[in-house]
PDB file of N, CA and C in Angstrom:
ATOM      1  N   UNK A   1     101.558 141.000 104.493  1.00  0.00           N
ATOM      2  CA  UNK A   1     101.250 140.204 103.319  1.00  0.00           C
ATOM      3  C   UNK A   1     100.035 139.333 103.604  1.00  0.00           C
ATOM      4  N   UNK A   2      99.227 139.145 102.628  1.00  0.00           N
ATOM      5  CA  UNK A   2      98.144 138.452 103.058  1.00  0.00           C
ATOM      6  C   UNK A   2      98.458 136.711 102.512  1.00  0.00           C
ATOM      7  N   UNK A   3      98.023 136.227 103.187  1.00  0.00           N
ATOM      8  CA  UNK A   3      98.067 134.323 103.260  1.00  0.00           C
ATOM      9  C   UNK A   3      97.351 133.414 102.144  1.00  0.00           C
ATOM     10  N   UNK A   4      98.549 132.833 101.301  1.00  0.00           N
ATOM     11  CA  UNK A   4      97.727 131.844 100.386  1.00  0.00           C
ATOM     12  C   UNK A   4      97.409 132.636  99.138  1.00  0.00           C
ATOM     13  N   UNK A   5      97.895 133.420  98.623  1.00  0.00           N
ATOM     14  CA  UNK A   5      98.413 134.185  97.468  1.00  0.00           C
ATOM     15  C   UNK A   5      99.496 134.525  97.044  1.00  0.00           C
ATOM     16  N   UNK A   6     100.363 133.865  97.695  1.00  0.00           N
ATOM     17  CA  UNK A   6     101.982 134.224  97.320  1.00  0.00           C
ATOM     18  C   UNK A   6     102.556 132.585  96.897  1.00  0.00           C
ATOM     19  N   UNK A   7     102.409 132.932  95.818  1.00  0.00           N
ATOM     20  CA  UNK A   7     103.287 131.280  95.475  1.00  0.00           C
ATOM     21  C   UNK A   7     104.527 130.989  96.260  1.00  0.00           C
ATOM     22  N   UNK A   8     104.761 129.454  96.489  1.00  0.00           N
ATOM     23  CA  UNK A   8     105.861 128.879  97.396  1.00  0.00           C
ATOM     24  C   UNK A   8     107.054 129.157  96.506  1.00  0.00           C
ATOM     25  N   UNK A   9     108.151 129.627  97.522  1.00  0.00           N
ATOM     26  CA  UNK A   9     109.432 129.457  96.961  1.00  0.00           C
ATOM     27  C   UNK A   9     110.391 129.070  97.566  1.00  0.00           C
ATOM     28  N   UNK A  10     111.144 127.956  96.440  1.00  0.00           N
ATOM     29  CA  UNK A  10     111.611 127.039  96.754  1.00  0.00           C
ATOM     30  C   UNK A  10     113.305 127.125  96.982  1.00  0.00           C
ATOM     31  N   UNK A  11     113.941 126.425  97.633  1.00  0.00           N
ATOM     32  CA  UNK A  11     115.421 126.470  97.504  1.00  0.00           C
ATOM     33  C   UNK A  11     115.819 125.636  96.156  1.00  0.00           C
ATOM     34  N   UNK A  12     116.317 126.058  95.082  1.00  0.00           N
ATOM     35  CA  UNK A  12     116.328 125.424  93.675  1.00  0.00           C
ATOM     36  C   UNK A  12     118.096 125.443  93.450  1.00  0.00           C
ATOM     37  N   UNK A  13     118.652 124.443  92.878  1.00  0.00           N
ATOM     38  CA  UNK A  13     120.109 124.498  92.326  1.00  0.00           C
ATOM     39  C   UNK A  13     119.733 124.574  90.608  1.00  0.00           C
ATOM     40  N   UNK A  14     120.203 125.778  90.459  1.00  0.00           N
ATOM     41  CA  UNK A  14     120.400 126.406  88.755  1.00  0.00           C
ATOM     42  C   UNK A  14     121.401 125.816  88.050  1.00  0.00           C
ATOM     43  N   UNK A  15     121.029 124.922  86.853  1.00  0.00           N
ATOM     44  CA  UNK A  15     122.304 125.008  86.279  1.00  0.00           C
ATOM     45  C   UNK A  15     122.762 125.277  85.026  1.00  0.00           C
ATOM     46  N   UNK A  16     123.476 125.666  84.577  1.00  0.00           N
ATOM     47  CA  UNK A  16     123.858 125.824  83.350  1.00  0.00           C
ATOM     48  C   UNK A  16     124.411 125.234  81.935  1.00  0.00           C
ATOM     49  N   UNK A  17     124.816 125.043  80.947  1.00  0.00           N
ATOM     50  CA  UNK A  17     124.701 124.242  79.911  1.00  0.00           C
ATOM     51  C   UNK A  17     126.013 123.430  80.113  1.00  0.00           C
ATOM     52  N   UNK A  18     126.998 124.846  80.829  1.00  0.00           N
ATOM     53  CA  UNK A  18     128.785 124.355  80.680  1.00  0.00           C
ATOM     54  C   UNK A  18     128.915 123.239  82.021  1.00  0.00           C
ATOM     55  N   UNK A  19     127.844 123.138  82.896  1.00  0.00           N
ATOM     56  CA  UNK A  19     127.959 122.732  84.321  1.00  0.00           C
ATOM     57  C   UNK A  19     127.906 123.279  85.320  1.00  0.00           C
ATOM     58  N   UNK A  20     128.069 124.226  85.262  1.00  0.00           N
ATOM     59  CA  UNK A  20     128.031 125.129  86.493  1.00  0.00           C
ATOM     60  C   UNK A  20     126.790 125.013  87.266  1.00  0.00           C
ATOM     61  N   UNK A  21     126.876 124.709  88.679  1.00  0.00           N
ATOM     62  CA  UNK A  21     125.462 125.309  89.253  1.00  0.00           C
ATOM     63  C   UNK A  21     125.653 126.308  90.289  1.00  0.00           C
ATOM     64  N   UNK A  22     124.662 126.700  90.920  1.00  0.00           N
ATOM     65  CA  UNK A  22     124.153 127.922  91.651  1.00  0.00           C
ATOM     66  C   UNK A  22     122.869 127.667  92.232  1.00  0.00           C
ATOM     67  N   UNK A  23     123.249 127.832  94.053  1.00  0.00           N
ATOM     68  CA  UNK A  23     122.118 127.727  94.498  1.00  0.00           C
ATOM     69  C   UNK A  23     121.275 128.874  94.629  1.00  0.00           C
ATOM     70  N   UNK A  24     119.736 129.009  94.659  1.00  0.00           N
ATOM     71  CA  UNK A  24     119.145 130.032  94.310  1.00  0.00           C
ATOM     72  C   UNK A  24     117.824 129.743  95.190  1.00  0.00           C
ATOM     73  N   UNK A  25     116.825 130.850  95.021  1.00  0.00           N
ATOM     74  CA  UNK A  25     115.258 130.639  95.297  1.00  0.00           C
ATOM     75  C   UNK A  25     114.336 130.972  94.411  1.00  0.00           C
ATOM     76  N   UNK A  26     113.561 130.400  94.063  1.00  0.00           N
ATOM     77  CA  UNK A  26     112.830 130.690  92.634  1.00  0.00           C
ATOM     78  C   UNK A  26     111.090 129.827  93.300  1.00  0.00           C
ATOM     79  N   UNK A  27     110.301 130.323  92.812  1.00  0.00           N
ATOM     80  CA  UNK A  27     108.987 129.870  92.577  1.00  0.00           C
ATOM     81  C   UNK A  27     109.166 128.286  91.148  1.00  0.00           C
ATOM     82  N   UNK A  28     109.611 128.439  90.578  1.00  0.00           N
ATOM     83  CA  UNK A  28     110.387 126.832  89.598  1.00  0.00           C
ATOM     84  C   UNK A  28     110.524 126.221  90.659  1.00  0.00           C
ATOM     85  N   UNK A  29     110.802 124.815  89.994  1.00  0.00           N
ATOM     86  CA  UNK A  29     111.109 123.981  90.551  1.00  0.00           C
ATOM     87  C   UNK A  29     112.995 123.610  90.216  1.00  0.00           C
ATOM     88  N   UNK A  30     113.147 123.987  88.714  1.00  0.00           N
ATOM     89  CA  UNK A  30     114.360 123.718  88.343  1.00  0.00           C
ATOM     90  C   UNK A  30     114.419 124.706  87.541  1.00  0.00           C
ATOM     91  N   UNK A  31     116.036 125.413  87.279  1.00  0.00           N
ATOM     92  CA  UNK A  31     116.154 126.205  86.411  1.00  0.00           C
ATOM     93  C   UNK A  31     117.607 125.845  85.718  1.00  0.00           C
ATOM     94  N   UNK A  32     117.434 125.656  84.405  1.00  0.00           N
ATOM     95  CA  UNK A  32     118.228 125.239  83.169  1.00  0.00           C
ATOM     96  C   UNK A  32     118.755 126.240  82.175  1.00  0.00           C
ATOM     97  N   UNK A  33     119.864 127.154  82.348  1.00  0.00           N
ATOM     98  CA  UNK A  33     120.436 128.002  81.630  1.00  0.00           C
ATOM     99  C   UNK A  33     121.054 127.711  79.975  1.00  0.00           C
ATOM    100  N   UNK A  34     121.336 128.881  79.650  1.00  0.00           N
ATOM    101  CA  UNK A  34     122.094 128.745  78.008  1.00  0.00           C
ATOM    102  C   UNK A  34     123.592 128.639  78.805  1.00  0.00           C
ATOM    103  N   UNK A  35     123.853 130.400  78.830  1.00  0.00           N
ATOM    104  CA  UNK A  35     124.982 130.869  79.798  1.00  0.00           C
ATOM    105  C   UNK A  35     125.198 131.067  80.915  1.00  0.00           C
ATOM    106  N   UNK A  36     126.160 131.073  81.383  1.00  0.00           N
ATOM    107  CA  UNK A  36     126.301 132.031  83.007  1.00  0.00           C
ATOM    108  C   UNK A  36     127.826 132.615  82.772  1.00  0.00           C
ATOM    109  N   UNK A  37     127.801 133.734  83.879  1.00  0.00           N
ATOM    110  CA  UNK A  37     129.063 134.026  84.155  1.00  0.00           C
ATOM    111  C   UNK A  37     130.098 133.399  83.766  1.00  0.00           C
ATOM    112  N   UNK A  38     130.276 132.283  84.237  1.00  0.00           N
ATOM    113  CA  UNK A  38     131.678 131.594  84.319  1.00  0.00           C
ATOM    114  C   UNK A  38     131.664 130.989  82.695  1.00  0.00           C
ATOM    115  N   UNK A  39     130.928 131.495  81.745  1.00  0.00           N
ATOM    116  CA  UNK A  39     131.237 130.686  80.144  1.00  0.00           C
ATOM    117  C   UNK A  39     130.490 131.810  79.269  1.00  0.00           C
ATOM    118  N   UNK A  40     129.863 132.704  79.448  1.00  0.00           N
ATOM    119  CA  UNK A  40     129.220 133.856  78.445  1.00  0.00           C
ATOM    120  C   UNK A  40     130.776 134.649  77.967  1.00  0.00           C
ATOM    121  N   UNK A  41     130.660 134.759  76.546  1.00  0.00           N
ATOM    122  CA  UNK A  41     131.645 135.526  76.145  1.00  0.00           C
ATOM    123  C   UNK A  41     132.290 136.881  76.877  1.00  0.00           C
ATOM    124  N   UNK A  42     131.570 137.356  77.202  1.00  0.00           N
ATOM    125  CA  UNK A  42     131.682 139.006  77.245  1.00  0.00           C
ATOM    126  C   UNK A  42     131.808 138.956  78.555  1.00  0.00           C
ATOM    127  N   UNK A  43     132.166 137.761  79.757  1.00  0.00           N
ATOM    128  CA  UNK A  43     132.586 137.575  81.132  1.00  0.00           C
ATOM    129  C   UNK A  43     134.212 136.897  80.909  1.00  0.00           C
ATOM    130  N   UNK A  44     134.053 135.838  79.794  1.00  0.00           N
ATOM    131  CA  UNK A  44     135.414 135.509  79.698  1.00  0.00           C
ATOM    132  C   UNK A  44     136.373 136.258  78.922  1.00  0.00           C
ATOM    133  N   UNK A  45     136.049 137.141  78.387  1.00  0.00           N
ATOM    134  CA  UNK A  45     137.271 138.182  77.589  1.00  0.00           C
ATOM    135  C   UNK A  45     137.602 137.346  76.124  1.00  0.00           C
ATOM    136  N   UNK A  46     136.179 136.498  76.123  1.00  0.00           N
ATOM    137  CA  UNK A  46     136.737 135.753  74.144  1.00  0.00           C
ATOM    138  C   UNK A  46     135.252 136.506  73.152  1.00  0.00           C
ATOM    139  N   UNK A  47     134.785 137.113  73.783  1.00  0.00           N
ATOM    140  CA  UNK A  47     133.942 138.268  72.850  1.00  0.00           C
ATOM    141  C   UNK A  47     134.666 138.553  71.592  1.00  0.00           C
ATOM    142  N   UNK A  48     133.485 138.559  70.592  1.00  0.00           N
ATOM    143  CA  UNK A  48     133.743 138.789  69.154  1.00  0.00           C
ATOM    144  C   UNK A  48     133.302 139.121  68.781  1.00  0.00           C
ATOM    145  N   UNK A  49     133.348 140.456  67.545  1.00  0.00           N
ATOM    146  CA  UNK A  49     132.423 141.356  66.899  1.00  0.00           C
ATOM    147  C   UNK A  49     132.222 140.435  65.156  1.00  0.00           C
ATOM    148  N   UNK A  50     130.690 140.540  64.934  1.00  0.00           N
ATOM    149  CA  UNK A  50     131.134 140.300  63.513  1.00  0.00           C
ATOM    150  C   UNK A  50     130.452 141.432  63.062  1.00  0.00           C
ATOM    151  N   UNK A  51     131.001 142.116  62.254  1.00  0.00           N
ATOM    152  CA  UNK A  51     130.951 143.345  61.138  1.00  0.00           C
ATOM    153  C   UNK A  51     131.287 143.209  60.217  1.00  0.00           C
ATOM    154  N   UNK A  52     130.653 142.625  59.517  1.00  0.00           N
ATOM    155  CA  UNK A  52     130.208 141.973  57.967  1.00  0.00           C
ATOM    156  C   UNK A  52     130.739 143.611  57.143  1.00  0.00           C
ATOM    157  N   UNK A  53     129.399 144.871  57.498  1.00  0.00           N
ATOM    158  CA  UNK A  53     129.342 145.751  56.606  1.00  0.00           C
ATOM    159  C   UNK A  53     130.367 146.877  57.155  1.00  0.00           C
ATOM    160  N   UNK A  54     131.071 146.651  58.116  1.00  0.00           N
ATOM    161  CA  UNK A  54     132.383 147.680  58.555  1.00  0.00           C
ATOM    162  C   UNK A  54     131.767 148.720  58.928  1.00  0.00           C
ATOM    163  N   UNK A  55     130.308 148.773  60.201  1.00  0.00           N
ATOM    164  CA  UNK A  55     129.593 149.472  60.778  1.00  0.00           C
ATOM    165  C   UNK A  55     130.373 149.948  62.056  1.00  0.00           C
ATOM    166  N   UNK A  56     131.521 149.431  62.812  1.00  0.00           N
ATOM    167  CA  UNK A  56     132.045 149.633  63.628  1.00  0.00           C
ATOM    168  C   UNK A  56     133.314 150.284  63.178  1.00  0.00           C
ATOM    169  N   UNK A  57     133.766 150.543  62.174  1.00  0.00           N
ATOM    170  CA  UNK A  57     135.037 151.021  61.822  1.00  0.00           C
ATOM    171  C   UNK A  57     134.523 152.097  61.355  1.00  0.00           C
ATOM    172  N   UNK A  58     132.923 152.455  60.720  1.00  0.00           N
ATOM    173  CA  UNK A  58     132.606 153.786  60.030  1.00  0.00           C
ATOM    174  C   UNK A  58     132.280 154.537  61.681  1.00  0.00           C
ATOM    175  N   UNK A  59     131.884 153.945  62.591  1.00  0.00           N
ATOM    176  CA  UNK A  59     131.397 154.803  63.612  1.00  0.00           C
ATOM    177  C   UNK A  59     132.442 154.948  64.438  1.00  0.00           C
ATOM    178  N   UNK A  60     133.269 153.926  64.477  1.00  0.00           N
ATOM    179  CA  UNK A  60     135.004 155.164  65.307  1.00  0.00           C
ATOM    180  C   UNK A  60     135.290 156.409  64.246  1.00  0.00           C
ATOM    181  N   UNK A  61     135.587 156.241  62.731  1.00  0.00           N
ATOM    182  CA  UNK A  61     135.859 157.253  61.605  1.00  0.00           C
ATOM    183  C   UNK A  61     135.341 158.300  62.300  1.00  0.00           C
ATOM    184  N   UNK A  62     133.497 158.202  62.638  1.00  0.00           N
ATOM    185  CA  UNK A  62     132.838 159.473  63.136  1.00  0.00           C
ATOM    186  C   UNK A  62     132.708 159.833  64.373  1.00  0.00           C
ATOM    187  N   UNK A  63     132.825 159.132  65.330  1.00  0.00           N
ATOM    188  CA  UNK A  63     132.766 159.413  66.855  1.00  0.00           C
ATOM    189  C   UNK A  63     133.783 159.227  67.651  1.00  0.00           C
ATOM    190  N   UNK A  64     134.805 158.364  67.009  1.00  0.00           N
ATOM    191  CA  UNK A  64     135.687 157.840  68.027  1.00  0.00           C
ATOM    192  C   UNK A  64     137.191 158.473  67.667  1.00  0.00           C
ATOM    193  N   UNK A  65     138.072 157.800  68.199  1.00  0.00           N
ATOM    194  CA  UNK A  65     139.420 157.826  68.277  1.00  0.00           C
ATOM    195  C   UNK A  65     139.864 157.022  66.757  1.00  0.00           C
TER     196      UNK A  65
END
């Protein structure tokens, strides 16, 4: 690697909106999340579909079970 073209990277604690942090390495200085793991729907099993126009019930009718 050549010298003085590689931006510094730093040891950074990430955190997230719910609290969570996570230590990490990033070229940032700080990194400020929406979600993470431990609070994104579709990690905690409270995922929800909205299907207003019943696009998911016409495509099991045709593909699915």
């Amino acid at each position: 690697m050549k010298k003085g073209i590689h931006p510094e990277l730093n040891e950074i604690t990430a955190t997230c909106a719910c609290g969570q942090t996570y230590n990490t390495r990033s070229t940032s200085k700080e990194i400020k999340m929406t979600y993470c793991s431990a609070c994104h729907p579709f990690y905690t099993g409270d995922q929800k579909f909205v299907d207003t126009a019943g696009r998911i019930d016409k495509f099991k009718k045709k593909y699915g079970k």
